[in-house]
N, C-alpha and C. Protein backbone atom coordinates (compact mmCIF):
# COMPACT_ATOMS: atom_id res chain seq x y z
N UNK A 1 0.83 -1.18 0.00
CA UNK A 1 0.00 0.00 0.00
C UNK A 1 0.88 1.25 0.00
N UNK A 2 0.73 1.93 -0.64
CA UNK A 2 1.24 3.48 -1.07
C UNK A 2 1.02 4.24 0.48
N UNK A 3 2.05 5.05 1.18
CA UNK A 3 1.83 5.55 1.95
C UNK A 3 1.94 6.96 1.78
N UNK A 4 1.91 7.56 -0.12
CA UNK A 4 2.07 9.07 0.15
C UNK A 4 1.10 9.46 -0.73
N UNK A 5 1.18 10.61 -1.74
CA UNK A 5 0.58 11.24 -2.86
C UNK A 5 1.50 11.03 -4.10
N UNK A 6 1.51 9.88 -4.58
CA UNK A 6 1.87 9.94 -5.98
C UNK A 6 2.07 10.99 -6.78
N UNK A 7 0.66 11.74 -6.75
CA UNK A 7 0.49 13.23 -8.02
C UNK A 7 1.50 14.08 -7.43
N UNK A 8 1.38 14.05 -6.18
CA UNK A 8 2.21 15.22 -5.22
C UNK A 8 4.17 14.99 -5.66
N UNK A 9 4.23 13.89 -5.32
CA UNK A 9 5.51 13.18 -5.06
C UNK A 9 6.03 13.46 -7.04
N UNK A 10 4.93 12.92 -8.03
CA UNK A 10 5.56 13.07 -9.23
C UNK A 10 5.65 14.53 -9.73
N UNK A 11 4.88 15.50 -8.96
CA UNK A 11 5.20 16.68 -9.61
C UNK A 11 6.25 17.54 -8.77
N UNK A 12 6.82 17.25 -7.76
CA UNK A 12 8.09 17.92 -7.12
C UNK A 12 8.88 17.34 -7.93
N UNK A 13 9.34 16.39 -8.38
CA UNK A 13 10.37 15.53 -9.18
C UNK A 13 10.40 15.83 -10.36
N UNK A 14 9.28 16.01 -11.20
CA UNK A 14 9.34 16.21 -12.77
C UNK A 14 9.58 17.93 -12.41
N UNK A 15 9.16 18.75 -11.77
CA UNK A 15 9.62 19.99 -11.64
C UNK A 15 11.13 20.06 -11.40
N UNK A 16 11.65 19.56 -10.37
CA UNK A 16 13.18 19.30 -10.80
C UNK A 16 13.80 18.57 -11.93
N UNK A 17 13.57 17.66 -12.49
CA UNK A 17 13.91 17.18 -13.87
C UNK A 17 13.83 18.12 -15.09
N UNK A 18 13.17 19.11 -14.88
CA UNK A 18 12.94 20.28 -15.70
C UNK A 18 13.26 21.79 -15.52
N UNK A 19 13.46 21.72 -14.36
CA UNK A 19 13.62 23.38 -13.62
C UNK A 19 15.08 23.70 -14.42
N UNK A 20 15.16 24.73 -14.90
CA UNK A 20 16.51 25.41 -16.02
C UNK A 20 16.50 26.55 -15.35
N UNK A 21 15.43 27.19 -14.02
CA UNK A 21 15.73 28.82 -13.90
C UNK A 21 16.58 28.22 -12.77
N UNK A 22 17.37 29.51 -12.50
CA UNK A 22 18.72 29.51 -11.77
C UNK A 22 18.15 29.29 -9.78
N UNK A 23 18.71 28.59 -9.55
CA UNK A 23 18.56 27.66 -8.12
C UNK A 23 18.69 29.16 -7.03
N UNK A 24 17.67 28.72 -6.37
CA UNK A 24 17.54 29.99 -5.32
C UNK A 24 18.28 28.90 -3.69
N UNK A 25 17.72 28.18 -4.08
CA UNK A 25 18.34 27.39 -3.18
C UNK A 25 19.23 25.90 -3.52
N UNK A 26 20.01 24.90 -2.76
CA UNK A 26 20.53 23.77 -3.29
C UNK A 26 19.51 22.60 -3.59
N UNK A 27 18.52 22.92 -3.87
CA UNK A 27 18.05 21.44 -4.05
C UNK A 27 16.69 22.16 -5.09
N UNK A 28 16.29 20.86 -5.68
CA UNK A 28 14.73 21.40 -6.57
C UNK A 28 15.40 22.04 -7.81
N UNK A 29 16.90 21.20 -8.19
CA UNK A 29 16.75 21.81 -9.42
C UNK A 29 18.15 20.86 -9.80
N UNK A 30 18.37 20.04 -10.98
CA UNK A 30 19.29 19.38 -11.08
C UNK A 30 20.49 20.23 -11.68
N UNK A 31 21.81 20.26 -11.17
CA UNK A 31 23.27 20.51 -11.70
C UNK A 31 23.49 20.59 -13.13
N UNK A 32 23.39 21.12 -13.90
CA UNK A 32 24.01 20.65 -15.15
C UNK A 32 22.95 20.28 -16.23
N UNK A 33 21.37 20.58 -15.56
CA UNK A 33 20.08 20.51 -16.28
C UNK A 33 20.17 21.15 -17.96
N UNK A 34 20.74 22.26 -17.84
CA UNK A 34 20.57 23.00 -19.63
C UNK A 34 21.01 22.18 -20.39
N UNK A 35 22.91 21.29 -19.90
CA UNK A 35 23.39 20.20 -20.93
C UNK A 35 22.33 19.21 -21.27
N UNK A 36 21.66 18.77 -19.53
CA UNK A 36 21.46 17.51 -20.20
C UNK A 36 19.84 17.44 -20.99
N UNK A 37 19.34 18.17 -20.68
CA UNK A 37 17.94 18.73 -21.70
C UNK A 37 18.66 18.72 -23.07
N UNK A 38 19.69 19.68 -23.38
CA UNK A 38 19.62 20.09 -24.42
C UNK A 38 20.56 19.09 -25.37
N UNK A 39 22.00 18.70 -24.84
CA UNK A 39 22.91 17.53 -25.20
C UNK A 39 22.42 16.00 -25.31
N UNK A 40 21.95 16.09 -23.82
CA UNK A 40 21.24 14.37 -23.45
C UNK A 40 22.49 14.10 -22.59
N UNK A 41 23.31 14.60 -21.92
CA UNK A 41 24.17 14.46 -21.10
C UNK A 41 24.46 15.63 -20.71
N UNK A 42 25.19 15.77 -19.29
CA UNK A 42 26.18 16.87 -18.34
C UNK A 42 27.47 17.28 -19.21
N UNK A 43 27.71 17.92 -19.30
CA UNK A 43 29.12 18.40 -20.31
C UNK A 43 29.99 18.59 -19.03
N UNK A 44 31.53 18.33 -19.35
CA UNK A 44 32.57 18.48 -18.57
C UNK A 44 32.78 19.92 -18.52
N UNK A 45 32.15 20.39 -19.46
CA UNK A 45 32.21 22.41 -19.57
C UNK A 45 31.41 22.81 -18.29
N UNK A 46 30.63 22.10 -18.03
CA UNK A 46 29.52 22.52 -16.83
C UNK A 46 30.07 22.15 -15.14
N UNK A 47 31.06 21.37 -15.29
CA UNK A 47 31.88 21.55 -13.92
C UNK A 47 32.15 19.82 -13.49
N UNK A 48 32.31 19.36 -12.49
CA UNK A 48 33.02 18.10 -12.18
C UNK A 48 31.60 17.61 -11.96
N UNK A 49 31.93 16.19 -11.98
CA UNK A 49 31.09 14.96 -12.32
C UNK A 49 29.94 14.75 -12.82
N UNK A 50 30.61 14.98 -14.44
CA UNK A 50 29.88 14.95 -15.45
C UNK A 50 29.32 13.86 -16.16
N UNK A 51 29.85 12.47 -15.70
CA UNK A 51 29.18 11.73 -16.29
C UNK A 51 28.15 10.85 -14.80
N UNK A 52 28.71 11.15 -13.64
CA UNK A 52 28.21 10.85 -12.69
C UNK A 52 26.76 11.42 -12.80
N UNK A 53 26.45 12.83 -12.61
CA UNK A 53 25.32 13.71 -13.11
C UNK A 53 24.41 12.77 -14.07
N UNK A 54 24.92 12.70 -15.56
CA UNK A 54 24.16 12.08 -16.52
C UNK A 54 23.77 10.41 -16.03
N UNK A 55 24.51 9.91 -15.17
CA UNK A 55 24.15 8.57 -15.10
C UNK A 55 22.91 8.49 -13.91
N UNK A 56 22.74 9.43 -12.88
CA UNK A 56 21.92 9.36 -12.26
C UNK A 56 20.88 10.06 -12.50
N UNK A 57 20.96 10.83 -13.45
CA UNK A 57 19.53 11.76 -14.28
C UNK A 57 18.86 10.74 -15.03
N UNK A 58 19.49 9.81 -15.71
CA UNK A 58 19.46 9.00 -16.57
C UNK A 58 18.31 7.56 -15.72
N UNK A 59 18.81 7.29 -14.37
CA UNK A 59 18.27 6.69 -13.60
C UNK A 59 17.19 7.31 -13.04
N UNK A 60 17.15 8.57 -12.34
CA UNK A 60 15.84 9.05 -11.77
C UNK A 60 15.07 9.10 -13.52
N UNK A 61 15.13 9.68 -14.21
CA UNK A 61 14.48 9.24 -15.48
C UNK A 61 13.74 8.06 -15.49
N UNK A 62 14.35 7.14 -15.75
CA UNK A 62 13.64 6.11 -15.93
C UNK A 62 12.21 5.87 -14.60
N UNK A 63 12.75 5.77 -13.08
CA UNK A 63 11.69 6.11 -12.39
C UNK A 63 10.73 7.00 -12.57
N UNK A 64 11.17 8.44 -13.23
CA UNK A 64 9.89 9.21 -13.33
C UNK A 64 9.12 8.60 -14.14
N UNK A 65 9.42 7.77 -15.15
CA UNK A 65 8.96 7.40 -16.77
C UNK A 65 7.43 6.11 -15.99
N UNK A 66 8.34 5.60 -15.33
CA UNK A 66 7.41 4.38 -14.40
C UNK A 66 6.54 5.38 -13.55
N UNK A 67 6.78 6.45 -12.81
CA UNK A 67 5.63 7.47 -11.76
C UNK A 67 4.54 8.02 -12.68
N UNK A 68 5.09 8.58 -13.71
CA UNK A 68 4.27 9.09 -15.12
C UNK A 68 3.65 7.94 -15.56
N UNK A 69 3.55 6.51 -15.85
CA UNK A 69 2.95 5.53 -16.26
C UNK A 69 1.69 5.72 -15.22
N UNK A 70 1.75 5.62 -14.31
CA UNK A 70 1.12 4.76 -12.89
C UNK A 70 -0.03 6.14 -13.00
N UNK A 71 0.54 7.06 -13.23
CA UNK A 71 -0.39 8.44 -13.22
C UNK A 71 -1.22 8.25 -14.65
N UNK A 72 -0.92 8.09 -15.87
CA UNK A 72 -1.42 7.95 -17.01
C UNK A 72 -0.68 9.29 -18.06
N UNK A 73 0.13 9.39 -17.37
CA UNK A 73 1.27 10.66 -17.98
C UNK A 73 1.79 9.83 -19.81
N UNK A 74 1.30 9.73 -20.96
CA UNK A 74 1.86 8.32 -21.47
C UNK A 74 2.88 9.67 -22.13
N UNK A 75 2.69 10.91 -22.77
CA UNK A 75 3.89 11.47 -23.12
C UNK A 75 5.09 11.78 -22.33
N UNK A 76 4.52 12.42 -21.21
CA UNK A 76 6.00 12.38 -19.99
C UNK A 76 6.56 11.30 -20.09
N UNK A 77 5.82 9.81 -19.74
CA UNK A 77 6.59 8.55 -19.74
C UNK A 77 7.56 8.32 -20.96
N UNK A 78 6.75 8.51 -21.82
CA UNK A 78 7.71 8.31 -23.26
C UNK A 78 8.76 9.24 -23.28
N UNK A 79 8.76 10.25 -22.67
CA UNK A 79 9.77 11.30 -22.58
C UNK A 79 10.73 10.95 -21.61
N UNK A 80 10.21 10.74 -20.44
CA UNK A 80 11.18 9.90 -19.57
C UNK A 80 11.94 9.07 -19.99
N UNK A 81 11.24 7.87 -20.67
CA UNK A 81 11.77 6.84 -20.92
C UNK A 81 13.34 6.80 -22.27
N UNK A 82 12.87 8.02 -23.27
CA UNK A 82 14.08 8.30 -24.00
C UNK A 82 15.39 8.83 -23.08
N UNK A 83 14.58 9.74 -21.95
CA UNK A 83 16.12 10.24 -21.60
C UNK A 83 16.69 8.99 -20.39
N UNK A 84 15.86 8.20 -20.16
CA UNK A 84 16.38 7.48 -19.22
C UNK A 84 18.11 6.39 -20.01
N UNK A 85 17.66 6.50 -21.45
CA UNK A 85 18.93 6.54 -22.47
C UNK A 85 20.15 7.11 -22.41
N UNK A 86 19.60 8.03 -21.79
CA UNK A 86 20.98 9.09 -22.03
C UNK A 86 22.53 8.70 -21.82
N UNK A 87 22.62 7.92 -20.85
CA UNK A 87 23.62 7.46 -20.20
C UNK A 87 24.37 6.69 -21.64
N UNK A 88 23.87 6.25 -22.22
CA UNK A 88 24.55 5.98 -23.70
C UNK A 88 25.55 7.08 -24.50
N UNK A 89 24.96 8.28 -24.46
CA UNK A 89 25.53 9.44 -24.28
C UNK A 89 26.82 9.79 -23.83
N UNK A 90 27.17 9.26 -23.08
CA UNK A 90 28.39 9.49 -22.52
C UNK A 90 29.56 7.88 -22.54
N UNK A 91 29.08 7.20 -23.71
CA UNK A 91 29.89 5.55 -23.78
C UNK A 91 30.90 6.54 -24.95
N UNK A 92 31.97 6.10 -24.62
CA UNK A 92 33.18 6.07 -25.41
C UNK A 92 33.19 5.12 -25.87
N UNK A 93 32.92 4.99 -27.28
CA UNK A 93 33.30 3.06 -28.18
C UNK A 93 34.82 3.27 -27.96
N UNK A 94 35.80 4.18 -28.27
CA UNK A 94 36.93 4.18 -28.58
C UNK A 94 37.34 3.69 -27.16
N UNK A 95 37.22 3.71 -25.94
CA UNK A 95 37.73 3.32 -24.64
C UNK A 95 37.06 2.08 -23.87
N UNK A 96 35.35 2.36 -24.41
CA UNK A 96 34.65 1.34 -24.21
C UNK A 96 34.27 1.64 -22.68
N UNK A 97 34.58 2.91 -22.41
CA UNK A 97 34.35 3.42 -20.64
C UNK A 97 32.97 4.32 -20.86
N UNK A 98 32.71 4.61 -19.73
CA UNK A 98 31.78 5.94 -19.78
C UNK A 98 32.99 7.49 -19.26
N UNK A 99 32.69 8.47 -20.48
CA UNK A 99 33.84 9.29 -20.34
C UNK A 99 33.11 10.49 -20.32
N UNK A 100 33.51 11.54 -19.94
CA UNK A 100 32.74 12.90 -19.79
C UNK A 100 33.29 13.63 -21.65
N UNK A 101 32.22 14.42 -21.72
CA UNK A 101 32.15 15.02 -22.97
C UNK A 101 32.05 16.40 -23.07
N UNK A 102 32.80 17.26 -23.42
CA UNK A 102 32.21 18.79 -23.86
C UNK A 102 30.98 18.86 -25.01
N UNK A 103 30.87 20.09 -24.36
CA UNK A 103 29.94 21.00 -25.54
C UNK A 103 29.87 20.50 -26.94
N UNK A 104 31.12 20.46 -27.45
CA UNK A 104 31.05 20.25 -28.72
C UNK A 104 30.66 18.88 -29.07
N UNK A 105 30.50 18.24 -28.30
CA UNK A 105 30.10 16.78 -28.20
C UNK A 105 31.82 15.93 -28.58
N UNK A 106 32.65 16.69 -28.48
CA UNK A 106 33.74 15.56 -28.73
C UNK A 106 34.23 14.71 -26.62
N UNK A 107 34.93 13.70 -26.93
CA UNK A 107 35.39 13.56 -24.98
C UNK A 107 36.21 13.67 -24.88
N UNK A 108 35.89 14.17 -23.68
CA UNK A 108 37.65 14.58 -22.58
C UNK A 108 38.17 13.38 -22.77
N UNK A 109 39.61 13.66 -22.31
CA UNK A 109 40.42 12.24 -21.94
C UNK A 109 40.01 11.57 -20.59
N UNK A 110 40.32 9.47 -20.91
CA UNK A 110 39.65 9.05 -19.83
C UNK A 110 40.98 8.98 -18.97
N UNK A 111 40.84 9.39 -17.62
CA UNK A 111 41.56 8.97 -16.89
C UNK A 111 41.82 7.80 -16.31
N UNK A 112 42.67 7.25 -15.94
CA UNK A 112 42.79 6.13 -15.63
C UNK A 112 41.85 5.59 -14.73
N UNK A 113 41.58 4.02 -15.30
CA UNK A 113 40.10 3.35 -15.33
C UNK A 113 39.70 3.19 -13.96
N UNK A 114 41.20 2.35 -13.20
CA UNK A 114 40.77 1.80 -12.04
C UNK A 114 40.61 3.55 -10.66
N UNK A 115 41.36 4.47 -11.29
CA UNK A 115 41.54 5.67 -10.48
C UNK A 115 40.26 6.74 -10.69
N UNK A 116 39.54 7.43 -9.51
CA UNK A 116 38.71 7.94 -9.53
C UNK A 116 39.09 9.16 -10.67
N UNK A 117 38.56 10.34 -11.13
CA UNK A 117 38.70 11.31 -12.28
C UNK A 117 37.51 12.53 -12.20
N UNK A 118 37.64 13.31 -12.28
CA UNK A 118 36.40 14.88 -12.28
C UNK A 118 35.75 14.20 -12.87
N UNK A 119 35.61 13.17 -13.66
CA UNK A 119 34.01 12.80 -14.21
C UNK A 119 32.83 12.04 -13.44
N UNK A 120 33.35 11.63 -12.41
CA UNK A 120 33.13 10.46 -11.55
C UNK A 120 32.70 10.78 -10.24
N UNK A 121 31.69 10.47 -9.10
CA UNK A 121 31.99 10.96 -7.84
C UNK A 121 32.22 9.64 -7.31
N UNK A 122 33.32 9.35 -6.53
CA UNK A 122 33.11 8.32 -5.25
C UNK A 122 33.01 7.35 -6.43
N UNK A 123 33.90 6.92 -6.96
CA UNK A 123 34.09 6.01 -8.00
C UNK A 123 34.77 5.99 -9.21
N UNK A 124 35.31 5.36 -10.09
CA UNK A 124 36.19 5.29 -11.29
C UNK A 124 35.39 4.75 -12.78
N UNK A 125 35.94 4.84 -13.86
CA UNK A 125 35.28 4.25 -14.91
C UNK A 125 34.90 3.29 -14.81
N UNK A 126 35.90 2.40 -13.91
CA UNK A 126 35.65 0.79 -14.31
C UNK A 126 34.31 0.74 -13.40
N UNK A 127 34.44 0.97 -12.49
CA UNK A 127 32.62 1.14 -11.72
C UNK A 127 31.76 1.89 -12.51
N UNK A 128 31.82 2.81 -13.10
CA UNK A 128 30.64 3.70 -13.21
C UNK A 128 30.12 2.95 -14.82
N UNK A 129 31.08 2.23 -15.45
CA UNK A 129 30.67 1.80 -16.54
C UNK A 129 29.23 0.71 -16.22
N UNK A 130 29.32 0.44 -15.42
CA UNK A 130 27.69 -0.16 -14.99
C UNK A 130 26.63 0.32 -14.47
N UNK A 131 26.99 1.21 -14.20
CA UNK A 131 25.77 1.92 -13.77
C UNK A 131 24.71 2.53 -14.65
N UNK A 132 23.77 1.41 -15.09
CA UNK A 132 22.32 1.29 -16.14
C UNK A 132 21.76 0.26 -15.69
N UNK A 133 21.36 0.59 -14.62
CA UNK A 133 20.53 -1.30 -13.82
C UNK A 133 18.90 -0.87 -14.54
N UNK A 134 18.95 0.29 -14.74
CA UNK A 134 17.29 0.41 -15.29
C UNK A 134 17.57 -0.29 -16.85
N UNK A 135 18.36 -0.40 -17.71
CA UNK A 135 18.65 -0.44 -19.22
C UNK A 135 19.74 -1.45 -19.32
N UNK A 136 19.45 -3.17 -18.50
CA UNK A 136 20.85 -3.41 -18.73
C UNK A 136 20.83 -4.28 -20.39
N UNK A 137 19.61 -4.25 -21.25
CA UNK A 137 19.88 -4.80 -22.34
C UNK A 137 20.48 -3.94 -23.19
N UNK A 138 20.27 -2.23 -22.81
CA UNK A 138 20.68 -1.43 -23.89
C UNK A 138 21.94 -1.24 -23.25
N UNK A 139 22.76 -1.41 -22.54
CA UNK A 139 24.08 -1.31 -21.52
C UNK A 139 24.74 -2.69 -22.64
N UNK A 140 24.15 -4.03 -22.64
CA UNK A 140 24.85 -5.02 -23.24
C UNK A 140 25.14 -4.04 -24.88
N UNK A 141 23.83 -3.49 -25.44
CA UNK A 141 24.06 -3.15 -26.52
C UNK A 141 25.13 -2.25 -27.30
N UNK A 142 25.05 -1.26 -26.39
CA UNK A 142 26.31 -0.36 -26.48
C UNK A 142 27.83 -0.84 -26.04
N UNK A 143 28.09 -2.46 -25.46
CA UNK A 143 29.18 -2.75 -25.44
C UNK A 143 29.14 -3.68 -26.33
N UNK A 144 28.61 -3.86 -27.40
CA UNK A 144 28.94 -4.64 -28.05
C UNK A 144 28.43 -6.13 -28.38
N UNK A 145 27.13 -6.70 -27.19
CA UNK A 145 26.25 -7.52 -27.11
C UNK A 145 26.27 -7.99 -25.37
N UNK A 146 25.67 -9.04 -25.28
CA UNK A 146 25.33 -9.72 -23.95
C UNK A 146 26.53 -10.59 -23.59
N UNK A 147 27.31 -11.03 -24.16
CA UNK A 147 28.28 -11.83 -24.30
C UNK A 147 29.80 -11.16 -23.75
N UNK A 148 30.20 -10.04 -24.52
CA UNK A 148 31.00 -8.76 -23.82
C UNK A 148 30.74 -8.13 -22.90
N UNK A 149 29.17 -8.25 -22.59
CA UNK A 149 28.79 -7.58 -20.83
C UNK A 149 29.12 -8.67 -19.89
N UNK A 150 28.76 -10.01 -20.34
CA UNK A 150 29.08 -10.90 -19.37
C UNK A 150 30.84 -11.19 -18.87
N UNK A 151 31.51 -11.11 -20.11
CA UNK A 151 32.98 -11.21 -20.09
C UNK A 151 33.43 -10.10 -19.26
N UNK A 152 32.92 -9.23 -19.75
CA UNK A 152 33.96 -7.91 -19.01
C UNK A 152 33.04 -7.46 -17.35
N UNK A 153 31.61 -8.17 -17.03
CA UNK A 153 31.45 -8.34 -15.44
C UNK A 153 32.52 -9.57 -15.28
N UNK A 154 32.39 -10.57 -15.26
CA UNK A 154 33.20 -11.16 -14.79
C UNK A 154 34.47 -10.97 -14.75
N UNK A 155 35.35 -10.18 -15.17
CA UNK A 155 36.77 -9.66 -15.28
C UNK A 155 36.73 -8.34 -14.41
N UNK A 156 35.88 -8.09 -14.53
CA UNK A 156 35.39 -6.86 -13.39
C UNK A 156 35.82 -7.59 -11.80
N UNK A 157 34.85 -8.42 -11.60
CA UNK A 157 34.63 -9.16 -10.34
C UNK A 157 35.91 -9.68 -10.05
N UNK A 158 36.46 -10.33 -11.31
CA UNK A 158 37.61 -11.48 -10.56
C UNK A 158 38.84 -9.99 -10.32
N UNK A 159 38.71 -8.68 -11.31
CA UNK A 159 39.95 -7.80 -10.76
C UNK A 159 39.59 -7.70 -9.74
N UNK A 160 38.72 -7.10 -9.12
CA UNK A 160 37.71 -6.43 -8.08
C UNK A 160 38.68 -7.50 -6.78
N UNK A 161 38.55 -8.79 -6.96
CA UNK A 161 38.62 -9.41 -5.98
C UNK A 161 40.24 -9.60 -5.58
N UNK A 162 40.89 -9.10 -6.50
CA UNK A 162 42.77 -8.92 -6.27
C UNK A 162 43.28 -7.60 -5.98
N UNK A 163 42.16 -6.63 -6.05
CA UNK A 163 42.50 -5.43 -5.57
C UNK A 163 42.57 -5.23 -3.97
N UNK A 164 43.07 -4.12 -3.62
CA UNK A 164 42.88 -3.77 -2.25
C UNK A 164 42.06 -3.12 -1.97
N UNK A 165 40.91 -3.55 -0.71
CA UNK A 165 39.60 -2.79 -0.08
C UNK A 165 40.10 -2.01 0.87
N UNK A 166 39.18 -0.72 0.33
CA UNK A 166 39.17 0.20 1.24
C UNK A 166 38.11 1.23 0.54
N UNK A 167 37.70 1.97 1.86
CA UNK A 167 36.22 2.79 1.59
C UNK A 167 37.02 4.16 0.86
N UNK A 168 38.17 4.69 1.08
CA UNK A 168 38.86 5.64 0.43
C UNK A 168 39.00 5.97 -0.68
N UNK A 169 39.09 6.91 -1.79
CA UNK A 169 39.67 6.85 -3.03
C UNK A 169 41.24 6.72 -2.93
N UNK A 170 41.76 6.18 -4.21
CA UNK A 170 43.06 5.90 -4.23
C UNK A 170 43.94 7.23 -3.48
């Protein structure tokens, strides 16, 4: 059983998913909103963690797309649901990472995979390259099929497991 207001709850959220006038306060308005409306991603021109930004816009997206369903929103949803894509947006085929991009749509350089980088918060390429749990068939797609997602999680996991833990960045 639902314990809030749906209508209530989806229109503070799609108002931030959309809000472009300039933030009176820190919250109720996403970072880097003009890129990713207008690009489909955060530009590295717009300040540090730029693909971090797009990957979690990309995710609340997709939830709004499902809040907008449940309401009968079917264009918001469909609108949602393209940008919940976005995160494609920011795949480097040439690195095969998720890499931050300028304006001009060309990308920054990736910094090294396993080492955190301004594109990233509290994490590195080789992590953030998964982060599409809403889209993981279109995640296989953009690497190349289901077969290269499976190879390169598991090479993930088995590095993962020879590295050294710690809650710190390098």
């Amino acid at each position: 059983e639902r314990q809030f207001d749906l209508r209530a709850a989806y229109n503070v959220l799609h108002q931030a998913a959309t809000n472009t006038q300039p933030a009176t306060v820190t919250y109720g308005r996403r970072a880097g909103i003009e890129d990713y409306l207008s690009l489909g991603y955060v530009s590295i021109d717009s300040g540090d963690r730029s693909v971090a930004l797009t990957l979690e816009y990309a995710y609340n997206d997709s939830a709004l797309a499902t809040m907008a369903d449940a309401l009968g929103e079917t264009a918001a949803a469909t609108q949602y649901r393209q940008r919940a894509r976005n995160y494609r947006n920011v795949y480097d085929p040439a690195s095969t990472y998720l890499v931050g991009r300028r304006r001009d749509r060309t990308f920054g350089p990736l910094p090294n995979p396993s080492t955190g980088g301004d594109y990233y918060a509290e994490g590195n390429a080789r992590q953030y390259v998964w982060y599409a749990p809403h889209d993981l068939e279109g995640l296989a797609d953009v690497m190349g099929g289901r077969s290269t997602l499976l190879s390169r999680l598991d090479e993930f996991f088995a590095s993962s497991a020879r590295e050294r833990r710690t809650a710190l960045p390098p």
